[in-house]
PDB file of N, CA and C in Angstrom:
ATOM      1  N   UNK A   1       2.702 -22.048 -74.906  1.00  0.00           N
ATOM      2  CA  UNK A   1       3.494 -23.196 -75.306  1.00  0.00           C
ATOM      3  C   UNK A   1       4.985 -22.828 -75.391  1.00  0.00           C
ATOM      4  N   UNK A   2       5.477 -22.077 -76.138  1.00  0.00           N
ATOM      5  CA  UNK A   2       6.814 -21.267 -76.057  1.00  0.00           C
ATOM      6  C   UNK A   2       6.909 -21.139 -74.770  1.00  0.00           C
ATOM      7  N   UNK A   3       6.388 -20.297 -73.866  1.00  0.00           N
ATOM      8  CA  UNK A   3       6.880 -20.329 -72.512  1.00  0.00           C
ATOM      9  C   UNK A   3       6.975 -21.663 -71.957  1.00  0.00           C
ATOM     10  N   UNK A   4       6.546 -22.580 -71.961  1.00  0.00           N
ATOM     11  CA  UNK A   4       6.412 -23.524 -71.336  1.00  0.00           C
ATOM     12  C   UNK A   4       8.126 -24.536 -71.698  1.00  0.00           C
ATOM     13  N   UNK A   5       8.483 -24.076 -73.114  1.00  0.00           N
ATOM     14  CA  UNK A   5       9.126 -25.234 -73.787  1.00  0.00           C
ATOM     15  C   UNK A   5      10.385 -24.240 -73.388  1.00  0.00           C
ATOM     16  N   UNK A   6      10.995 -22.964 -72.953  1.00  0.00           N
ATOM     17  CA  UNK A   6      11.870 -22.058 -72.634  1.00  0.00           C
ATOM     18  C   UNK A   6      11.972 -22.482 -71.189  1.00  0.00           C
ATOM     19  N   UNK A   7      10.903 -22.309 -70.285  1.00  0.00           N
ATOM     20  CA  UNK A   7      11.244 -22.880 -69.057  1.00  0.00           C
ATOM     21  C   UNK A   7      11.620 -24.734 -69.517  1.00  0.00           C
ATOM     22  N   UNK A   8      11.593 -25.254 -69.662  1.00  0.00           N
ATOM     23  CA  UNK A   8      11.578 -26.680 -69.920  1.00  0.00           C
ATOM     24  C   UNK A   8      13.405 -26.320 -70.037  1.00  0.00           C
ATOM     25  N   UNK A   9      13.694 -26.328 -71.159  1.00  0.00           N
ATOM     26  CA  UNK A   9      15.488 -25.689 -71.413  1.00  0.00           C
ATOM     27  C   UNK A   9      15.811 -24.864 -70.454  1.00  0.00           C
ATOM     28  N   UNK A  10      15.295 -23.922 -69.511  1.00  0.00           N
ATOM     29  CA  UNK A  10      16.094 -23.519 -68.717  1.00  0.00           C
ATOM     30  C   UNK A  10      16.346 -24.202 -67.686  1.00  0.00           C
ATOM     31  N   UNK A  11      15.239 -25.092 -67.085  1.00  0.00           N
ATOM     32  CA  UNK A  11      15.749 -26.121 -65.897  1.00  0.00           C
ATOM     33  C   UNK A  11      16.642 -27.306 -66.382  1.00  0.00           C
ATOM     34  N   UNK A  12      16.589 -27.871 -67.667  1.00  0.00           N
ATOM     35  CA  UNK A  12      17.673 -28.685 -68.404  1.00  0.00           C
ATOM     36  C   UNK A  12      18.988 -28.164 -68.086  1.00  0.00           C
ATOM     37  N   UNK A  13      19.367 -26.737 -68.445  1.00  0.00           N
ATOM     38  CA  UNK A  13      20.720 -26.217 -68.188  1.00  0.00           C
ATOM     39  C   UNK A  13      20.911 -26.192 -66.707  1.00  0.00           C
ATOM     40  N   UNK A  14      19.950 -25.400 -66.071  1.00  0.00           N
ATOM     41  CA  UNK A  14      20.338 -25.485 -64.499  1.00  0.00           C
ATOM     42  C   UNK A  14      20.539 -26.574 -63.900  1.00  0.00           C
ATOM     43  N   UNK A  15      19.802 -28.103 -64.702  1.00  0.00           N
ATOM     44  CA  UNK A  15      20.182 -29.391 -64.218  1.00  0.00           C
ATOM     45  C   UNK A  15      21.686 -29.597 -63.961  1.00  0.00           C
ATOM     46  N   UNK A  16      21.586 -29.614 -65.637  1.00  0.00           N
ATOM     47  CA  UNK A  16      23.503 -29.779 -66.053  1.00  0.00           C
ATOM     48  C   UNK A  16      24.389 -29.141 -65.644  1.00  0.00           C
ATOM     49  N   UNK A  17      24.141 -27.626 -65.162  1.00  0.00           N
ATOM     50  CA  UNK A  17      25.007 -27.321 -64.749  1.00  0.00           C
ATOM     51  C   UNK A  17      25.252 -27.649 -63.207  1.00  0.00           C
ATOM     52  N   UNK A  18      24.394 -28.159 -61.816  1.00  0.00           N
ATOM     53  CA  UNK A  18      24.253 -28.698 -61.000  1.00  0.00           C
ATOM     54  C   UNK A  18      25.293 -29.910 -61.140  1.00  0.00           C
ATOM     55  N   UNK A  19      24.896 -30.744 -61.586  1.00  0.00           N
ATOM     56  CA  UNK A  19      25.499 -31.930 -62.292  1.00  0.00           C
ATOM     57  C   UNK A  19      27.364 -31.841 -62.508  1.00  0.00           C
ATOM     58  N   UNK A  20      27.460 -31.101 -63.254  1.00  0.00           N
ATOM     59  CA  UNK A  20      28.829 -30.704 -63.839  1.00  0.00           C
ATOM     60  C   UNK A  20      29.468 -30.087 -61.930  1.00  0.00           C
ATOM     61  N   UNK A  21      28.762 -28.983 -60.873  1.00  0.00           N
ATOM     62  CA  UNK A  21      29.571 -28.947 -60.193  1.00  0.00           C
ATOM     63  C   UNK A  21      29.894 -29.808 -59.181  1.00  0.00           C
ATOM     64  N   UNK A  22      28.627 -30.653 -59.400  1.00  0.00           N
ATOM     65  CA  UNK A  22      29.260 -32.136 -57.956  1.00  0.00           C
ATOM     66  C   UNK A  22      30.224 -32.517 -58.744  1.00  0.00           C
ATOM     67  N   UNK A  23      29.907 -32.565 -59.700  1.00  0.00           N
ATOM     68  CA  UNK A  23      31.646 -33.308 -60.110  1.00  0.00           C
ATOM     69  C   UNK A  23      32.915 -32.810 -60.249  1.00  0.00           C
ATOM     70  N   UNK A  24      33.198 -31.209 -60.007  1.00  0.00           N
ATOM     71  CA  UNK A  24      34.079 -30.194 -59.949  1.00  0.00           C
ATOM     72  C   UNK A  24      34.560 -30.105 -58.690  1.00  0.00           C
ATOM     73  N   UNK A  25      33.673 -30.059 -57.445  1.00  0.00           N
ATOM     74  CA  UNK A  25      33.632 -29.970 -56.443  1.00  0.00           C
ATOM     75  C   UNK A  25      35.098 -30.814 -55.983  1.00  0.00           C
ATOM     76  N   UNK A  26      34.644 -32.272 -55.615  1.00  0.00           N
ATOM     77  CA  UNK A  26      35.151 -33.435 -55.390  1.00  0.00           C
ATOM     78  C   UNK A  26      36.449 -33.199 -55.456  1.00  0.00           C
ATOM     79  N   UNK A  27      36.651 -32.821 -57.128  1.00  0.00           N
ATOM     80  CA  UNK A  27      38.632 -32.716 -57.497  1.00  0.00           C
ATOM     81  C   UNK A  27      39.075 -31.463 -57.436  1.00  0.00           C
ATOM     82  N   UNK A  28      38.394 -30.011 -57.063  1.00  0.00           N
ATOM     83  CA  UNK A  28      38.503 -29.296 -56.252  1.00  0.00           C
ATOM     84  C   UNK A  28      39.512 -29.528 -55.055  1.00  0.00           C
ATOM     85  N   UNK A  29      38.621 -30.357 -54.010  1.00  0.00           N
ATOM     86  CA  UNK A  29      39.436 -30.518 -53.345  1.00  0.00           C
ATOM     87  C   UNK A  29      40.442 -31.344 -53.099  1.00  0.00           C
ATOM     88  N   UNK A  30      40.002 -32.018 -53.896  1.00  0.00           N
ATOM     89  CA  UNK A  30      41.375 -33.248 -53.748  1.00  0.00           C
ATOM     90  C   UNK A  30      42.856 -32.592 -54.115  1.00  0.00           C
ATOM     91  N   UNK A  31      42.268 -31.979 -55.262  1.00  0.00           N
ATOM     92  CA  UNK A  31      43.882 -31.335 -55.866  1.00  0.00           C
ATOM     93  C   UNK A  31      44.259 -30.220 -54.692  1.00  0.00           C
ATOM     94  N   UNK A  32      43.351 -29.600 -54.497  1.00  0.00           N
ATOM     95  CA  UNK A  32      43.920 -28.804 -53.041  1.00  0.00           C
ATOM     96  C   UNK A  32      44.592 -29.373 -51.786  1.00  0.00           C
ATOM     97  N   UNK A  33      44.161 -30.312 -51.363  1.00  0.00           N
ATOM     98  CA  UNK A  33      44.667 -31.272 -50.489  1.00  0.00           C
ATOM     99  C   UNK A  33      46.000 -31.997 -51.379  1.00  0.00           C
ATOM    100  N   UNK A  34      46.111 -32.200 -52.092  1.00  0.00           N
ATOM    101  CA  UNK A  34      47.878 -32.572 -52.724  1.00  0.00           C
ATOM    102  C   UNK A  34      48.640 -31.604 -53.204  1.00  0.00           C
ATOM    103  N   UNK A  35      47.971 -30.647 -53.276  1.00  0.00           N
ATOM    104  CA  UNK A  35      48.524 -29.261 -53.396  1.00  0.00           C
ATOM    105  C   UNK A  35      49.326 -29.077 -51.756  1.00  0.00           C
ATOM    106  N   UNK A  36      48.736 -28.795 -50.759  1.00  0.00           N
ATOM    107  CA  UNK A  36      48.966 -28.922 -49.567  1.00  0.00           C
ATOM    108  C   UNK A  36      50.123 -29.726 -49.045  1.00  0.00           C
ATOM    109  N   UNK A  37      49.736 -31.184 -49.551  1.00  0.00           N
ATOM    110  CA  UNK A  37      50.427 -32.016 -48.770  1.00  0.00           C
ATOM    111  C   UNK A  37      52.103 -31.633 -49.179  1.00  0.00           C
ATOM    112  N   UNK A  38      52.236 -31.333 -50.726  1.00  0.00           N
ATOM    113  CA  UNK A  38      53.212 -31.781 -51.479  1.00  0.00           C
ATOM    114  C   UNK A  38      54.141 -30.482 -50.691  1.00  0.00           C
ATOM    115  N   UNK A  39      53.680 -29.615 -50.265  1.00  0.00           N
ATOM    116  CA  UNK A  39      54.235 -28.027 -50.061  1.00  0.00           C
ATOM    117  C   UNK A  39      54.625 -28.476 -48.829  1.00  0.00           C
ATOM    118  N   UNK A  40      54.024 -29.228 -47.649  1.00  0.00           N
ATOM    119  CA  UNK A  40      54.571 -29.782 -46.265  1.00  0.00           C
ATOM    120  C   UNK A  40      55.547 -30.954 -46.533  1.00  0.00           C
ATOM    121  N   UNK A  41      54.967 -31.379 -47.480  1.00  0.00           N
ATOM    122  CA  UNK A  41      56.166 -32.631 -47.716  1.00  0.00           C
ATOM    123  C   UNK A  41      57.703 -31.925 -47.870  1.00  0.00           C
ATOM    124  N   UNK A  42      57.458 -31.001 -48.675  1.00  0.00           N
ATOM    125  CA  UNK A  42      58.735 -30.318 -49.254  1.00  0.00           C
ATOM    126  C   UNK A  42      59.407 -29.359 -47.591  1.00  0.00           C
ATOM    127  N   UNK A  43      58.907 -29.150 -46.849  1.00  0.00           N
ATOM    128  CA  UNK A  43      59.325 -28.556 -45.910  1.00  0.00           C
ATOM    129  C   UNK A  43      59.516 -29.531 -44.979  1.00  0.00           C
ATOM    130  N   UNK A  44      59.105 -30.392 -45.504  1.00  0.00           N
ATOM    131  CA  UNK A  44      59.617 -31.803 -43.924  1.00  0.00           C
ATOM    132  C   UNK A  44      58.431 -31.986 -42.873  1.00  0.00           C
ATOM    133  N   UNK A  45      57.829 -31.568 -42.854  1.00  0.00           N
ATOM    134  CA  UNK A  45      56.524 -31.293 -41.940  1.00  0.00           C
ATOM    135  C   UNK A  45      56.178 -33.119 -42.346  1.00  0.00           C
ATOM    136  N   UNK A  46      56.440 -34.239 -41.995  1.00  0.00           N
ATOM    137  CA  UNK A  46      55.318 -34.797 -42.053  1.00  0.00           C
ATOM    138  C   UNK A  46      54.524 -35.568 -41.428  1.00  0.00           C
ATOM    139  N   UNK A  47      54.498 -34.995 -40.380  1.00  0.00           N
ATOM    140  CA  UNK A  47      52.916 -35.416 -39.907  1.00  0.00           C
ATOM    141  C   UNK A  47      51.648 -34.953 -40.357  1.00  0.00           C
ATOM    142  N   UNK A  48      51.941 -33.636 -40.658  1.00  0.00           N
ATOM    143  CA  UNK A  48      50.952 -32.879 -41.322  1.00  0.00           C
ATOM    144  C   UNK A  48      50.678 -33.836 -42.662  1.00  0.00           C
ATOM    145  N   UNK A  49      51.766 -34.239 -43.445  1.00  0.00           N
ATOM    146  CA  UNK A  49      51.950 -34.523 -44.726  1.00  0.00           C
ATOM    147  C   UNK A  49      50.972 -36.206 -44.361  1.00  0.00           C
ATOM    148  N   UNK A  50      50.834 -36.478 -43.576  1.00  0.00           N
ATOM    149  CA  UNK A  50      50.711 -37.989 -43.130  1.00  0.00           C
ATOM    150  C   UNK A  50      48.624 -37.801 -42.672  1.00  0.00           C
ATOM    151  N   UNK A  51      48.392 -36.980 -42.030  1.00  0.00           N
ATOM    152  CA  UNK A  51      46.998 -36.221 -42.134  1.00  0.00           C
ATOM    153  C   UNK A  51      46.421 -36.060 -43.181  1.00  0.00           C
ATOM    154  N   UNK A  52      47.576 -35.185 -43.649  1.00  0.00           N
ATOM    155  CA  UNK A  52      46.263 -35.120 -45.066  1.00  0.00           C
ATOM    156  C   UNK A  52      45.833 -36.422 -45.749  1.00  0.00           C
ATOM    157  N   UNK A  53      47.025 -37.224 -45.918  1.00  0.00           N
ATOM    158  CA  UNK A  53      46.980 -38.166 -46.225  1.00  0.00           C
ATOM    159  C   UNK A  53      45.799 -38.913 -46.168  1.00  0.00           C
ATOM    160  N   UNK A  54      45.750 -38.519 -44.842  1.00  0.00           N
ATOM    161  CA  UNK A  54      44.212 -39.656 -44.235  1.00  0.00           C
ATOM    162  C   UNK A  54      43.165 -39.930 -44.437  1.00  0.00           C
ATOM    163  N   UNK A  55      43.218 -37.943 -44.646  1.00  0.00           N
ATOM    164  CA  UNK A  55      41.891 -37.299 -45.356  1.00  0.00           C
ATOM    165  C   UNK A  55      41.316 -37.662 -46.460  1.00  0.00           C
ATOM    166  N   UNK A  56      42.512 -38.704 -47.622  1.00  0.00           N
ATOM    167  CA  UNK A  56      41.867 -38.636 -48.846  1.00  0.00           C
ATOM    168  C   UNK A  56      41.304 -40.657 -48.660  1.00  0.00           C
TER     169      UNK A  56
END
């Protein structure tokens, strides 16, 4: 029974933590991608700056 109710809480956490990185993921990259853009923007590049754009 103990074993049973330890595995039970350990797939709960491995849920949540699953959970928590789709949602990390996402603004991961987003902020990377405006991270990006803002650094081409600043150099004049923008077509590049106009791409990324697209991307989001």
């Amino acid at each position: 029974m103990i074993n049973k109710v330890y595995t039970t809480q350990i797939k709960e956490k491995e849920a949540i933590i699953v959970s928590l990185q789709s949602q990390i993921n996402p603004h991961f990259l987003y902020n990377t991608l405006d991270m990006i853009k803002c650094m081409v923007e600043m150099k004049g590049v923008y077509e590049t700056c106009e791409m990324i754009t697209a991307l989001w």
